[in-house]
C-alpha atoms as a PDB file:
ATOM      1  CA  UNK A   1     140.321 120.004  98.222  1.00  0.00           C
ATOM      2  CA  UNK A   2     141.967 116.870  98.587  1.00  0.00           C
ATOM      3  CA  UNK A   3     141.195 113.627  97.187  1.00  0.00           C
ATOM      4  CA  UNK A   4     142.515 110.797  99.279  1.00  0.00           C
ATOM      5  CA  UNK A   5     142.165 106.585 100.346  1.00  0.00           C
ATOM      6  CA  UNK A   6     140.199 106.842 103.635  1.00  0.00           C
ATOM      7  CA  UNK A   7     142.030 105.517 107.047  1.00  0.00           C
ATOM      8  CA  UNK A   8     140.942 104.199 109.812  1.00  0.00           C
ATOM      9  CA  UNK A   9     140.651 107.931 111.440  1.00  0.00           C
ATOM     10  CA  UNK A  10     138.069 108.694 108.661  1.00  0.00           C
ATOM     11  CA  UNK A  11     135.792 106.478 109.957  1.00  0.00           C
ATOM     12  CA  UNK A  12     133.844 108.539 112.324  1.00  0.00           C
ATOM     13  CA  UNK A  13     133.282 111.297 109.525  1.00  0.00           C
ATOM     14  CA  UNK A  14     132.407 109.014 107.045  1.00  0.00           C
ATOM     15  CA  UNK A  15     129.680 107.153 108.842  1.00  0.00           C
ATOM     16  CA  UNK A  16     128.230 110.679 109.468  1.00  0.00           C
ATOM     17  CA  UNK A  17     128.361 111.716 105.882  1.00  0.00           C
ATOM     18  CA  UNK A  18     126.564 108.118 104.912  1.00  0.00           C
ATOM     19  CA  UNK A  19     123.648 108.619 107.587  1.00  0.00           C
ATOM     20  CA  UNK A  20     121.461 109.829 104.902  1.00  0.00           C
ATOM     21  CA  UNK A  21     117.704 108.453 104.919  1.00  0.00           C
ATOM     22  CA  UNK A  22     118.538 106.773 101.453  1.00  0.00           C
ATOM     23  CA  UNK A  23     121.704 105.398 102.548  1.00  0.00           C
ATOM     24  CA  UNK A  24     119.858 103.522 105.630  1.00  0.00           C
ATOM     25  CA  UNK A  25     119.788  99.487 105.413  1.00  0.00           C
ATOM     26  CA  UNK A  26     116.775  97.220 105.396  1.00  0.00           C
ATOM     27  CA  UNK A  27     117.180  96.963 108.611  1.00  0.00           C
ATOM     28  CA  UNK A  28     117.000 100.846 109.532  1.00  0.00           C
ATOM     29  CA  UNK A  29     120.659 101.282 110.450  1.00  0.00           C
ATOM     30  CA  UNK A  30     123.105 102.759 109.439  1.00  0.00           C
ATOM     31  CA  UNK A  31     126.627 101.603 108.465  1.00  0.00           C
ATOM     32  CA  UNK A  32     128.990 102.081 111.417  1.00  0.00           C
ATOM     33  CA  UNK A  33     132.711 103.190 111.548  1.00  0.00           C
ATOM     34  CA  UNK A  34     133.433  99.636 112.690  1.00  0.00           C
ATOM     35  CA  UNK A  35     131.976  98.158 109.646  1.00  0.00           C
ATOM     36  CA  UNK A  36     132.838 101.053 107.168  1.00  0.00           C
ATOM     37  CA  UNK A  37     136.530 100.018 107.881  1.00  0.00           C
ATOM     38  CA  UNK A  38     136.577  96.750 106.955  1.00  0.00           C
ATOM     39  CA  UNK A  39     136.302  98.500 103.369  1.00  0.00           C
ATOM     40  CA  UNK A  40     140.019 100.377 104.144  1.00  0.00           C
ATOM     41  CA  UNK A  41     141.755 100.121 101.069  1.00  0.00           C
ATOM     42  CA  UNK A  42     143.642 102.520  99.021  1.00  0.00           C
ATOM     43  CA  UNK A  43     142.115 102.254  95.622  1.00  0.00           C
ATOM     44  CA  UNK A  44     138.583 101.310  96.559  1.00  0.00           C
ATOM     45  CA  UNK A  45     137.941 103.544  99.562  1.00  0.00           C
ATOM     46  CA  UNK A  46     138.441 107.299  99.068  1.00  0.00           C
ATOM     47  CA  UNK A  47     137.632 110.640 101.121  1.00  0.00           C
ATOM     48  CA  UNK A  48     137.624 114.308 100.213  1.00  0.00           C
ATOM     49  CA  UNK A  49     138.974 116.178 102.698  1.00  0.00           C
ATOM     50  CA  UNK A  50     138.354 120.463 102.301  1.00  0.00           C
ATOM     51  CA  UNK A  51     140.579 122.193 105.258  1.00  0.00           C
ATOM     52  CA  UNK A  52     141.981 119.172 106.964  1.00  0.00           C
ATOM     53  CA  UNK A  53     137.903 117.938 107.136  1.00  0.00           C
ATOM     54  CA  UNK A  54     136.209 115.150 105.553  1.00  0.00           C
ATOM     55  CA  UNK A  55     133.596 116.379 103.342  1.00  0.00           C
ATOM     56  CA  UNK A  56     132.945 113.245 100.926  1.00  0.00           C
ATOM     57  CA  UNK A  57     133.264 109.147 101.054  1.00  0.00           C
ATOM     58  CA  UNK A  58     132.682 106.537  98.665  1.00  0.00           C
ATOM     59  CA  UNK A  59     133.728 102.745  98.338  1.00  0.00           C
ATOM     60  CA  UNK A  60     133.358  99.692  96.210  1.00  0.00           C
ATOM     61  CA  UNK A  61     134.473  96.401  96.129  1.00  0.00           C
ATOM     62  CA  UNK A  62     135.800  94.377  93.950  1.00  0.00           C
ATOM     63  CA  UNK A  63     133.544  91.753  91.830  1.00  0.00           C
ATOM     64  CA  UNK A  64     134.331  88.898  89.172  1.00  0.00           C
ATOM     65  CA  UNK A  65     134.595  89.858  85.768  1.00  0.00           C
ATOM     66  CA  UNK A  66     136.696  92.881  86.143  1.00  0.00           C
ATOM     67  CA  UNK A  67     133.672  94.868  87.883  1.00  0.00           C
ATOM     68  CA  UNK A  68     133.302  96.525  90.807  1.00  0.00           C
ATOM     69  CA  UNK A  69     130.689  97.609  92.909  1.00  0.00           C
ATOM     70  CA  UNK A  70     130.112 101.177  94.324  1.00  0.00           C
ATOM     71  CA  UNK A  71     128.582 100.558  97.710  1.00  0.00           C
ATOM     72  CA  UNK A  72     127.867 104.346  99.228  1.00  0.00           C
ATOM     73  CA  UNK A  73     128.582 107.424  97.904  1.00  0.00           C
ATOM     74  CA  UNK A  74     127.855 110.612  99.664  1.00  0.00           C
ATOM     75  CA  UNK A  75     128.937 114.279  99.889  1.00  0.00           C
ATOM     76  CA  UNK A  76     128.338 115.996 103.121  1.00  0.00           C
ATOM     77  CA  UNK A  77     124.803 117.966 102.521  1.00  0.00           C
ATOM     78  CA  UNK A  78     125.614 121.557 103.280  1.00  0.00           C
ATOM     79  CA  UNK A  79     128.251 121.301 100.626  1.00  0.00           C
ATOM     80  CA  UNK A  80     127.073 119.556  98.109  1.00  0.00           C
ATOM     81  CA  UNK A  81     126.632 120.963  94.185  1.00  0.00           C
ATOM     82  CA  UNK A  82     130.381 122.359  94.600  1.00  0.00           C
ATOM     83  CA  UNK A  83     131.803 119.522  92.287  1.00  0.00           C
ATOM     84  CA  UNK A  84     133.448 117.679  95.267  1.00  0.00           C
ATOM     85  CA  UNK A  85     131.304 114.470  94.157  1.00  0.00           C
ATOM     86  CA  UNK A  86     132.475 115.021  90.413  1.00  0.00           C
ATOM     87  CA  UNK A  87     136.679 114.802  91.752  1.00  0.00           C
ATOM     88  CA  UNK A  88     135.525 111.875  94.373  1.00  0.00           C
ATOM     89  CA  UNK A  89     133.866 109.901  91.387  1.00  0.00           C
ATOM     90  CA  UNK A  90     136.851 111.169  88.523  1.00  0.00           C
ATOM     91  CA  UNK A  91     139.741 109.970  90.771  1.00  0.00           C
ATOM     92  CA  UNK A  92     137.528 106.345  91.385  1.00  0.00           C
ATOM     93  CA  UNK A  93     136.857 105.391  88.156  1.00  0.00           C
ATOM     94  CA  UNK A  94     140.962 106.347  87.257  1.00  0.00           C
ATOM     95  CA  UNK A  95     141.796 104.052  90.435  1.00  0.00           C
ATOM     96  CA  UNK A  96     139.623 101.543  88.862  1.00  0.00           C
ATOM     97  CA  UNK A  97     141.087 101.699  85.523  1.00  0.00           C
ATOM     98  CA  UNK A  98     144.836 101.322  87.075  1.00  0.00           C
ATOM     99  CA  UNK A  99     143.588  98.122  88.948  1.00  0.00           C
ATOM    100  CA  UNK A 100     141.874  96.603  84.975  1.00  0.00           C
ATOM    101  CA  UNK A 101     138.304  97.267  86.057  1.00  0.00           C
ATOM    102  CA  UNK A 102     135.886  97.245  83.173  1.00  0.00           C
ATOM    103  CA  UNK A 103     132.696  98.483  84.434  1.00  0.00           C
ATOM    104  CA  UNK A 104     131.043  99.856  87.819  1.00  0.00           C
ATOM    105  CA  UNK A 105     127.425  99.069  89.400  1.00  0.00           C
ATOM    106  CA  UNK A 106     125.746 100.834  91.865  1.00  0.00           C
ATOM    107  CA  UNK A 107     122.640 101.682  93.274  1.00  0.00           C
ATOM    108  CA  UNK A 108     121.130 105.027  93.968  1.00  0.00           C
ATOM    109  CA  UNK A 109     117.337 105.998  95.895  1.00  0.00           C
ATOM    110  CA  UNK A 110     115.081 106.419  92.718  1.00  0.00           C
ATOM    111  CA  UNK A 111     113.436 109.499  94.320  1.00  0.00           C
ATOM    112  CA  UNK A 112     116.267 111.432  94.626  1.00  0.00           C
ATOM    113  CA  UNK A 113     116.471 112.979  91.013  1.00  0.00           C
ATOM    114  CA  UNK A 114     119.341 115.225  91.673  1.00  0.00           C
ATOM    115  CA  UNK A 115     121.206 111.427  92.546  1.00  0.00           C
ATOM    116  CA  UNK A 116     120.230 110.409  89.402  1.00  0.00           C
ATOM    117  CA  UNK A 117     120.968 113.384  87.415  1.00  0.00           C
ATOM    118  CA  UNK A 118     124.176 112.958  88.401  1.00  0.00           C
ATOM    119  CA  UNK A 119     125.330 109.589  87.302  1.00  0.00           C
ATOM    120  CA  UNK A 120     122.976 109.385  84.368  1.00  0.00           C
ATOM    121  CA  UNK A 121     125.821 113.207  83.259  1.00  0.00           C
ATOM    122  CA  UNK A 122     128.450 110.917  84.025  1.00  0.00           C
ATOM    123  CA  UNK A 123     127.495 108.238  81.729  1.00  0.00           C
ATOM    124  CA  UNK A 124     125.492 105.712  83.959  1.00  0.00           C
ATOM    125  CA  UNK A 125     122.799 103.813  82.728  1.00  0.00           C
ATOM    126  CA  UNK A 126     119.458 104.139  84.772  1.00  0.00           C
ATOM    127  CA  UNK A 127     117.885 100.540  85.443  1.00  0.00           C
ATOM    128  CA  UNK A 128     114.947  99.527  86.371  1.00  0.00           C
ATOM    129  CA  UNK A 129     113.494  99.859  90.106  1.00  0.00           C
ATOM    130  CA  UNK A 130     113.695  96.810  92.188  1.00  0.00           C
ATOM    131  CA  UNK A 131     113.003  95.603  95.917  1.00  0.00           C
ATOM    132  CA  UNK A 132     115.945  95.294  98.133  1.00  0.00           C
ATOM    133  CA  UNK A 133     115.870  92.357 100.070  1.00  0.00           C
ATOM    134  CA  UNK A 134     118.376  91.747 103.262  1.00  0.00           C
ATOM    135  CA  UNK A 135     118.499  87.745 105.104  1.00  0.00           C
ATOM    136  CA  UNK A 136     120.749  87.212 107.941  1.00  0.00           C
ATOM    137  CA  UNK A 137     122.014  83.792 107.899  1.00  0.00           C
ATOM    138  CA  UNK A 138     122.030  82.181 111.402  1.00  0.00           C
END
């Protein structure tokens, strides 16, 4: 397995891997490969690629106060439990601390407990449960 910043030939892969129901928007969409790649960037967008294929995606961006924010996460689901989400995750957070990042946020569906299992072993703190809202400014 290979852990690797995403291009733009990723994209296709990676918006399958984030059509998950808990990775939908407000809106019921999905993110597409056209918007996915306006997050290109070699620290904060990285792929796991297992035999040439892309198995696993993640991306953040960057926020004030030397934090960043992981946006989607996602392992494909046939494959998941293998540890490919542990190397995505280890080589982030080492990315992050090369660029002086402090701390990461994120957001993860509160009924999926294996989700949550896994960043509360990788020492995330669990918040509380809120309402996403979405606007589009016209």
């Amino acid at each position: 397995m290979n852990i690797r910043p995403a291009t733009q030939s990723d994209m296709n892969r990676v918006e399958e891997i984030f059509s998950l129901p808990e990775l939908m928007t407000p809106t019921g969409d999905y993110l597409s490969a056209e918007l996915l790649s306006d997050y290109l960037d070699e620290k904060f967008f990285l792929v796991a690629e297992d035999s040439g294929i892309v198995v696993g995606a993640l991306f953040g961006e960057r926020l004030k106060n030397k934090g960043i924010m992981l946006w989607l996460f996602a392992v494909a689901v046939n494959i998941q439990g293998k540890g490919i989400g542990n190397s995505l995750l280890n080589e982030f957070e080492n990315n992050m601390r090369s660029e002086d990042i402090e701390w990461i946020m994120g957001y993860a569906p509160e009924k999926n407990l294996q989700t949550l299992k896994f960043y509360k072993d990788r020492g995330f703190n669990i918040g509380k449960t809120y309402v996403e809202f979405l606007k589009f400014l016209q």
